[in-house]
Protein backbone atom coordinates (compact mmCIF):
# COMPACT_ATOMS: atom_id res chain seq x y z
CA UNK A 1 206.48 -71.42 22.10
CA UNK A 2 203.32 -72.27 20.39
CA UNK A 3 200.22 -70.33 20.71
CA UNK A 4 197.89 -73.28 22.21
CA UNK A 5 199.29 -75.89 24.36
CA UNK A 6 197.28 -79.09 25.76
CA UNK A 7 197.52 -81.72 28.07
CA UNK A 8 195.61 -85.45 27.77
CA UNK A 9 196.46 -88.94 26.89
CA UNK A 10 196.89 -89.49 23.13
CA UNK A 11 195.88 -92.78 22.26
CA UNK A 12 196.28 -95.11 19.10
CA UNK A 13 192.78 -95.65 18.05
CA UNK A 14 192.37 -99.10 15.66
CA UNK A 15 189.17 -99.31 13.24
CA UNK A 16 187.22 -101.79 12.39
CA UNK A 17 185.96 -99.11 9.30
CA UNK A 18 182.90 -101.45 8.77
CA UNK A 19 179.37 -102.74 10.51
CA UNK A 20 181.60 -106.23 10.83
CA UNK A 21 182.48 -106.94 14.48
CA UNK A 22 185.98 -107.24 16.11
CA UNK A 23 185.94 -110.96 15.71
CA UNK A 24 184.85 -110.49 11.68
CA UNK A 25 187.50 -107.60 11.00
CA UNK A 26 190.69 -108.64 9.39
CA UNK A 27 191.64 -104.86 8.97
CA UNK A 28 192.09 -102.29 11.80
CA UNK A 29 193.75 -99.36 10.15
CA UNK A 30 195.62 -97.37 12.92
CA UNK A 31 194.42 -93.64 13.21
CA UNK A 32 194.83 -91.40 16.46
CA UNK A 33 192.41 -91.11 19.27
CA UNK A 34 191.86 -88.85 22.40
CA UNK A 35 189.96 -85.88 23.19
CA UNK A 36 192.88 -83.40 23.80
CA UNK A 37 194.57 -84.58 20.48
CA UNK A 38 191.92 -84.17 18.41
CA UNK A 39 191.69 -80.91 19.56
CA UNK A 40 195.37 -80.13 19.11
CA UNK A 41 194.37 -82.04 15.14
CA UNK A 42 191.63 -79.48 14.36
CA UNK A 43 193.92 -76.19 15.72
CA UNK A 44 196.66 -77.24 13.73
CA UNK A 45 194.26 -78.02 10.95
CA UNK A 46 192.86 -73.87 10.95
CA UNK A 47 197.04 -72.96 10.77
CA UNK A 48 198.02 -72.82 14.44
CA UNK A 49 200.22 -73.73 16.45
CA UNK A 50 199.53 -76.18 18.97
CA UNK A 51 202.32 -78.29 21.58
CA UNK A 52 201.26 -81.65 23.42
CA UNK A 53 202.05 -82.67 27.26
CA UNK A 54 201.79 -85.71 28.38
CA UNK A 55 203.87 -88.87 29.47
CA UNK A 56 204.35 -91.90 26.83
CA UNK A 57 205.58 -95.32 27.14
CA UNK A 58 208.80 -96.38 24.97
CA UNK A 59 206.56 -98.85 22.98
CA UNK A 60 205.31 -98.92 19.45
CA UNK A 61 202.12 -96.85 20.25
CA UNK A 62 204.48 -94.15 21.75
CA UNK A 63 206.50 -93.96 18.53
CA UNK A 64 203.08 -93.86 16.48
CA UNK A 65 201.70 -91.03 18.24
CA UNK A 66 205.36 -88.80 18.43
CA UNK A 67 205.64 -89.74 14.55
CA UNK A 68 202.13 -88.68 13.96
CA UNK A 69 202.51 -85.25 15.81
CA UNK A 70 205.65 -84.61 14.34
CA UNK A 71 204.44 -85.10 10.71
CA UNK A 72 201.24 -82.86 11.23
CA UNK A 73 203.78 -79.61 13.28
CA UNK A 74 202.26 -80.63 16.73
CA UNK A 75 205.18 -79.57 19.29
CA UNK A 76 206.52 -82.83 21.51
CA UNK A 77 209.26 -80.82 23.03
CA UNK A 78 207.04 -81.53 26.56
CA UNK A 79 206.35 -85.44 25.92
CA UNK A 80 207.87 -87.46 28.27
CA UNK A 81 208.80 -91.28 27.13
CA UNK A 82 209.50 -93.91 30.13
CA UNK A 83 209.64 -97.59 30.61
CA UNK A 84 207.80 -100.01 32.54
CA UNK A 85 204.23 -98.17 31.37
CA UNK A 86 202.50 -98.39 27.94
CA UNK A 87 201.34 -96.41 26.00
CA UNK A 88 196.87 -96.71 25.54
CA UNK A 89 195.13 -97.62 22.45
CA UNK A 90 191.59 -98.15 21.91
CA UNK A 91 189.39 -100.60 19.21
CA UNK A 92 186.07 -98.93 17.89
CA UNK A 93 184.02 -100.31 15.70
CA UNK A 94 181.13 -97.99 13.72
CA UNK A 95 177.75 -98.22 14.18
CA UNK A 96 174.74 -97.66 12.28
CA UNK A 97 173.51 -94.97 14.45
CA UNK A 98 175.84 -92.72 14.96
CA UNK A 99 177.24 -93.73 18.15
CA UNK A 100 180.36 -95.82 17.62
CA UNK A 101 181.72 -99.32 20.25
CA UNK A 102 184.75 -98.60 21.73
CA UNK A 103 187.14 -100.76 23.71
CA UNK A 104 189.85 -99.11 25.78
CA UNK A 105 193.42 -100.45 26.93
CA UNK A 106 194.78 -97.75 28.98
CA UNK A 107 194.54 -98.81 32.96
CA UNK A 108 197.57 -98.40 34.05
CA UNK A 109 198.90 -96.74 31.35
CA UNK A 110 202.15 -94.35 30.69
CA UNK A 111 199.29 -90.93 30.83
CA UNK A 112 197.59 -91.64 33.84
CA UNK A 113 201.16 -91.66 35.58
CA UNK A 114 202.30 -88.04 34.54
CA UNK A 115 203.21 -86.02 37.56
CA UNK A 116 202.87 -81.96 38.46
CA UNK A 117 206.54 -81.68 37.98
CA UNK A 118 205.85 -81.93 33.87
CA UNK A 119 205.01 -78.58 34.05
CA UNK A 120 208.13 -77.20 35.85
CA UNK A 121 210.15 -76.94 32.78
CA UNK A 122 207.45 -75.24 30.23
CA UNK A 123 208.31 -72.11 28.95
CA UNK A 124 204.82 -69.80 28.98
CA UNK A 125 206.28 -67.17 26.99
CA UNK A 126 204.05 -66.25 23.73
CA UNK A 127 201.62 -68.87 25.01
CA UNK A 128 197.77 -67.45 24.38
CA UNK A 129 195.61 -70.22 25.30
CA UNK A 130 195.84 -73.93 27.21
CA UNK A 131 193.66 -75.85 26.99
CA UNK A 132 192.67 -78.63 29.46
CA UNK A 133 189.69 -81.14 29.54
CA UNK A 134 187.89 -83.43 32.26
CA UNK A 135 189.17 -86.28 30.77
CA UNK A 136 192.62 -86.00 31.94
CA UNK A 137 192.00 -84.64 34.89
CA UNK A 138 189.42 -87.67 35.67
CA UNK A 139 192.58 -90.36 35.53
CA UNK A 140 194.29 -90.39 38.55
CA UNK A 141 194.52 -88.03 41.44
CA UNK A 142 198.34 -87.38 40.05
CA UNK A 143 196.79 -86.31 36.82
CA UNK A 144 194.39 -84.26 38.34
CA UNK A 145 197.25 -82.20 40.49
CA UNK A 146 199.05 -82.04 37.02
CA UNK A 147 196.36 -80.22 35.69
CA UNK A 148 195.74 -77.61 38.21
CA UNK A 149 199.45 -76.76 38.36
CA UNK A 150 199.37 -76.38 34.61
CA UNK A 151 196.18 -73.94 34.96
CA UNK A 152 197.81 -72.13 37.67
CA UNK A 153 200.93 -71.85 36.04
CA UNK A 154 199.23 -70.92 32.58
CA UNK A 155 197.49 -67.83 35.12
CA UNK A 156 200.33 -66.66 35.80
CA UNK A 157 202.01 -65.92 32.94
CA UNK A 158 198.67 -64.60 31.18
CA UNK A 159 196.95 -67.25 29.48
CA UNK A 160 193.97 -67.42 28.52
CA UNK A 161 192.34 -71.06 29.70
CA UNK A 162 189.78 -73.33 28.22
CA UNK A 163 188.16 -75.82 29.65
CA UNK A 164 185.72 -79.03 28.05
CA UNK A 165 184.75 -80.66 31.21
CA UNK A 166 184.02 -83.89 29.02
CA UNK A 167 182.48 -85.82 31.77
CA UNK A 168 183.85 -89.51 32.30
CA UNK A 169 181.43 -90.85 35.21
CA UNK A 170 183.52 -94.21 35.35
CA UNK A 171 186.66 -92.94 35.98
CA UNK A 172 185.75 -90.61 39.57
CA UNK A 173 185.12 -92.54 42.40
CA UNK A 174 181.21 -91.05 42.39
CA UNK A 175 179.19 -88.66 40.61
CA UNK A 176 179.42 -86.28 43.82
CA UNK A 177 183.36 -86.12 43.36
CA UNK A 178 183.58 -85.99 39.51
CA UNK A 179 181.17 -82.88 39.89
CA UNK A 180 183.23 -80.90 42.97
CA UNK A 181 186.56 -81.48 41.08
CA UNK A 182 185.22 -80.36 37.86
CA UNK A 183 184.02 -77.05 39.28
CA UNK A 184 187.18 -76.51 41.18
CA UNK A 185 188.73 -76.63 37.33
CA UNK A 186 186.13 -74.65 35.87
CA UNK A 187 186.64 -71.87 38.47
CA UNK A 188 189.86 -71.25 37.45
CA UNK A 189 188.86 -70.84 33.56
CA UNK A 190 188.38 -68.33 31.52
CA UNK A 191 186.12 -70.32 28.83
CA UNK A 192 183.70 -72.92 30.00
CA UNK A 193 182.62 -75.00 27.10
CA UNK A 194 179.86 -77.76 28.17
CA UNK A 195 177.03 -79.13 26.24
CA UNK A 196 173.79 -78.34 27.59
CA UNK A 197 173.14 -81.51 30.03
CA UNK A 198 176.57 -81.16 31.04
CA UNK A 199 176.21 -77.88 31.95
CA UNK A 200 173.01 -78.62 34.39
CA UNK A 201 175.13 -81.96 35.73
CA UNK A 202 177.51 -79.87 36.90
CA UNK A 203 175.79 -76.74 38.40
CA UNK A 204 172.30 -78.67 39.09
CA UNK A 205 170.17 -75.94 37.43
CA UNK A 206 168.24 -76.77 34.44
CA UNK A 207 168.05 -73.53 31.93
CA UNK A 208 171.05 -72.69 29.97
CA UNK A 209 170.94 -68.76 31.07
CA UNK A 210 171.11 -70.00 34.60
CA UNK A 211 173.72 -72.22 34.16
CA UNK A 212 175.85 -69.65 32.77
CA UNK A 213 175.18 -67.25 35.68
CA UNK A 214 176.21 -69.71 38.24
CA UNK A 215 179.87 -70.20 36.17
CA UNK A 216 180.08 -65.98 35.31
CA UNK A 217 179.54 -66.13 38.97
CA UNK A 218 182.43 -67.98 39.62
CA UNK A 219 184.52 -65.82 37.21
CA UNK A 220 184.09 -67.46 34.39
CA UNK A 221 184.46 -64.75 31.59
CA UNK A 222 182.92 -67.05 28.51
CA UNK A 223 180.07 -69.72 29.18
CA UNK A 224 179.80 -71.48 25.96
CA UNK A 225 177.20 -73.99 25.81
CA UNK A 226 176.73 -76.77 23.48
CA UNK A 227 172.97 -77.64 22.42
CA UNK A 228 173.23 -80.62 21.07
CA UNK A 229 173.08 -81.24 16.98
CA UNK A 230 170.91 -77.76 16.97
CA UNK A 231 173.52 -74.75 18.08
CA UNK A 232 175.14 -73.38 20.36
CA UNK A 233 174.96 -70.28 23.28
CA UNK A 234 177.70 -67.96 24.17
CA UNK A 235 177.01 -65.98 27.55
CA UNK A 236 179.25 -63.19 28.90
CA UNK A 237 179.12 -59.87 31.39
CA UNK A 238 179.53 -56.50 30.13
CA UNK A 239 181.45 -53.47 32.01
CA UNK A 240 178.07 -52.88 34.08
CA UNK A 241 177.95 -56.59 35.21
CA UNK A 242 174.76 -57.40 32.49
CA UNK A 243 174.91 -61.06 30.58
CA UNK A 244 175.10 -61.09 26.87
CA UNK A 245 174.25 -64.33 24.86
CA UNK A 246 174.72 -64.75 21.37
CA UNK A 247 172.62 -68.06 19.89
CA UNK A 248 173.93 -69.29 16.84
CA UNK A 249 172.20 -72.46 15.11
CA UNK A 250 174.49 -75.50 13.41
CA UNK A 251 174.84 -76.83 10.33
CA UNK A 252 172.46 -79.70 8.02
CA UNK A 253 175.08 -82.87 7.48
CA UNK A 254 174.34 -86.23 7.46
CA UNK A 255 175.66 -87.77 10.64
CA UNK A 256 178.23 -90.98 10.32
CA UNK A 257 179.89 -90.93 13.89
CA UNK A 258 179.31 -88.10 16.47
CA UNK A 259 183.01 -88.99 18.59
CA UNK A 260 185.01 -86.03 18.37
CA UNK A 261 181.99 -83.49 17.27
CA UNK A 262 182.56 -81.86 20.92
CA UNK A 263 186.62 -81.79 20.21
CA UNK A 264 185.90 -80.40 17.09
CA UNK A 265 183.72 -77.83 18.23
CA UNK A 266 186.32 -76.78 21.17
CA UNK A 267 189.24 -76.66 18.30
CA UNK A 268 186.69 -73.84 16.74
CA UNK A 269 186.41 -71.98 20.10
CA UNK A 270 190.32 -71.31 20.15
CA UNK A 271 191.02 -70.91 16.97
CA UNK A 272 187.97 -68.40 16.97
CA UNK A 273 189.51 -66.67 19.92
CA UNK A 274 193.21 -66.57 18.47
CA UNK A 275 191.89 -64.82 15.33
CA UNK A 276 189.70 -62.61 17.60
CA UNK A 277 186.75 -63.44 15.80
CA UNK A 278 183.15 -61.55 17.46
CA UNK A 279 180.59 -63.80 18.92
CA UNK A 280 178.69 -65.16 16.56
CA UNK A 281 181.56 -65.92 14.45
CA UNK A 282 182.98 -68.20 17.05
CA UNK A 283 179.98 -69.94 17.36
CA UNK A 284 179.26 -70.01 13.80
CA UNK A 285 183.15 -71.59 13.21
CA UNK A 286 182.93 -74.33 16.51
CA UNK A 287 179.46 -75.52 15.32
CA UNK A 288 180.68 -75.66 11.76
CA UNK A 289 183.98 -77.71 12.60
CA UNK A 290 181.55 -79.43 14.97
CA UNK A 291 179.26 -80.98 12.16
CA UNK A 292 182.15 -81.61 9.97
CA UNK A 293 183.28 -84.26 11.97
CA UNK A 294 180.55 -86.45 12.79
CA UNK A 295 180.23 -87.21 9.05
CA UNK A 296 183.67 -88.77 8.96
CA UNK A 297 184.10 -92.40 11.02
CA UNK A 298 187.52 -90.82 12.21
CA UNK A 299 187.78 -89.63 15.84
CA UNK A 300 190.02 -86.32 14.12
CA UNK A 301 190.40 -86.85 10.21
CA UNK A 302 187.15 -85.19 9.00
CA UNK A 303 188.30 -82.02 10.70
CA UNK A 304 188.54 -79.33 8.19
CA UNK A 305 191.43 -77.36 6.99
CA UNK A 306 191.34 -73.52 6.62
CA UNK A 307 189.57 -73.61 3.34
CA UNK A 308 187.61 -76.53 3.41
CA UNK A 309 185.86 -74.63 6.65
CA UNK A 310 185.00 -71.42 4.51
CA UNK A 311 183.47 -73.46 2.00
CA UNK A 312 181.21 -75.52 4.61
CA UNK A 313 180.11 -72.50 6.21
CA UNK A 314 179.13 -70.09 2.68
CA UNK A 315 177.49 -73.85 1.12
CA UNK A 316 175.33 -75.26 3.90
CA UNK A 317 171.90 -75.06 5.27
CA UNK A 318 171.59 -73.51 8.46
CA UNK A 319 169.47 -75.47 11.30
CA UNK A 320 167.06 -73.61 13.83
CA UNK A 321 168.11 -73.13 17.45
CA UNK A 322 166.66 -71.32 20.67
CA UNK A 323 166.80 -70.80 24.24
């Protein structure tokens, strides 16, 4: 077994790697694309081990995505393939501030069909962390049933859970459901990882330390909260019940496309945890895989490898963060 497993809907993700339009491009090179599998990129990226569930269609996006994860040493043992639903893929186009146009073709698709009986036949054993984002869970009610069995299950045997709620208002039937089934996940966790507006979405407070109460509250043993391009806050309980934070600031880069800085950033969290880095090492690796990414146009190819993440961190500028 691997030491990090996921769950999402990997998608093929076509680029028009210009400012031209979809209508101008005559080239859309084919990359990957979704939230859990750039996560599952960036772990595999820092030397881990990472496997993949999820449902695919037999189709030509389905083959991409198994060839792709099978090149790179993602595990596909608990992909399922099956006909009469396809596979998504997305079209994105860059933009010259940073936030990218992206059209999606996945309604309907082979993901949003998986069922809770995927995780039936996983073996847990020398599993150490799933992870699990809103996304997924946001697709259909099936998908959202899938999840929680896969959290409980992961419980069970031991596992330590993250959890990127990755809010996708359009895809819950209103804001009022998104945010009761995305604390019934987060409840369950052992890492919380929102950014800071996320955070105060979901628990309707406003400052960070007492959004992280309400979650430690709930069980929650890490409250890791994204600030935006400036840092990020761990919070945690000692033995006697106190809250620790650690506030660590991010990194000076020059920002091309900010889709998969948050993916990024989780893929430093477990990796971090894994290697049983302290505090402010965790932070200081999340944020740093974090602000490698956004200067690549790539959803997942700017994040680092091993080495290329030691450099970043001894060679650039810190920011300044607080509370």
């Amino acid at each position: 077994m691997s030491e990090v497993m996921t769950i999402g809907e990997p998608m093929v993700n076509l680029i028009a790697d210009s400012s031209e339009t979809f209508m101008e491009a005559r080239t859309l090179p084919r990359e990957m694309a979704g939230a859990e599998f750039n996560v599952a990129i960036g772990v595999r990226r820092q030397g881990h081990t990472i496997s993949y569930v999820t449902t695919l269609g037999n189709d030509w996006q389905g083959d991409l995505i198994v060839d792709y994860m099978d090149n790179i040493g993602i595990d596909t043992a608990n992909i399922r393939r099956v006909d009469g639903a396809a596979t998504g893929y997305q079209l994105k186009v860059r933009s010259s501030d940073g936030e990218p146009k992206v059209i999606y073709f996945r309604a309907g698709s082979a993901a949003s069909q998986t069922t809770p009986d995927i995780a039936e036949g996983i073996d847990f054993e020398g599993l150490k962390i799933l992870h699990v984002t809103g996304i997924f869970s946001a697709l259909t009610d099936s998908t959202y049933d899938t999840v929680m069995s896969l959290v409980d299950a992961a419980k069970a045997h031991g596992v330590t859970v993250t959890f990127d709620p990755n809010p996708r208002p359009t895809l819950w039937e209103s804001r009022e459901q998104m945010i009761e089934a995305t604390n019934r996940i987060a409840a369950k966790c052992d890492v919380f990882m929102p950014g800071l507006s996320e955070g105060q979405l979901f628990s309707g407070l406003s400052d960070p330390r007492a959004i992280a109460d309400h979650y430690l509250d709930m069980g929650v043993k890490k409250v890791v909260i994204k600030l935006g391009a400036e840092g990020s806050a761990l919070f945690e309980r000692d033995a006697d019940g106190r809250r620790l934070e650690t506030v660590v600031p991010s990194f000076e880069v020059d920002v091309v496309d900010t889709v998969g800085a948050g993916d990024g950033f989780a893929s430093g969290v477990i990796t971090a945890l894994l290697e049983g880095l302290d505090d402010e090492r965790l932070l200081e690796r999340a944020n740093a895989v974090g602000a490698i990414q956004v200067t690549s146009v790539s959803d997942s190819e700017g994040l680092p490898t091993a080495d290329q993440l030691a450099a970043f961190i001894a060679t650039t500028p810190r920011k300044e963060v607080s509370l």
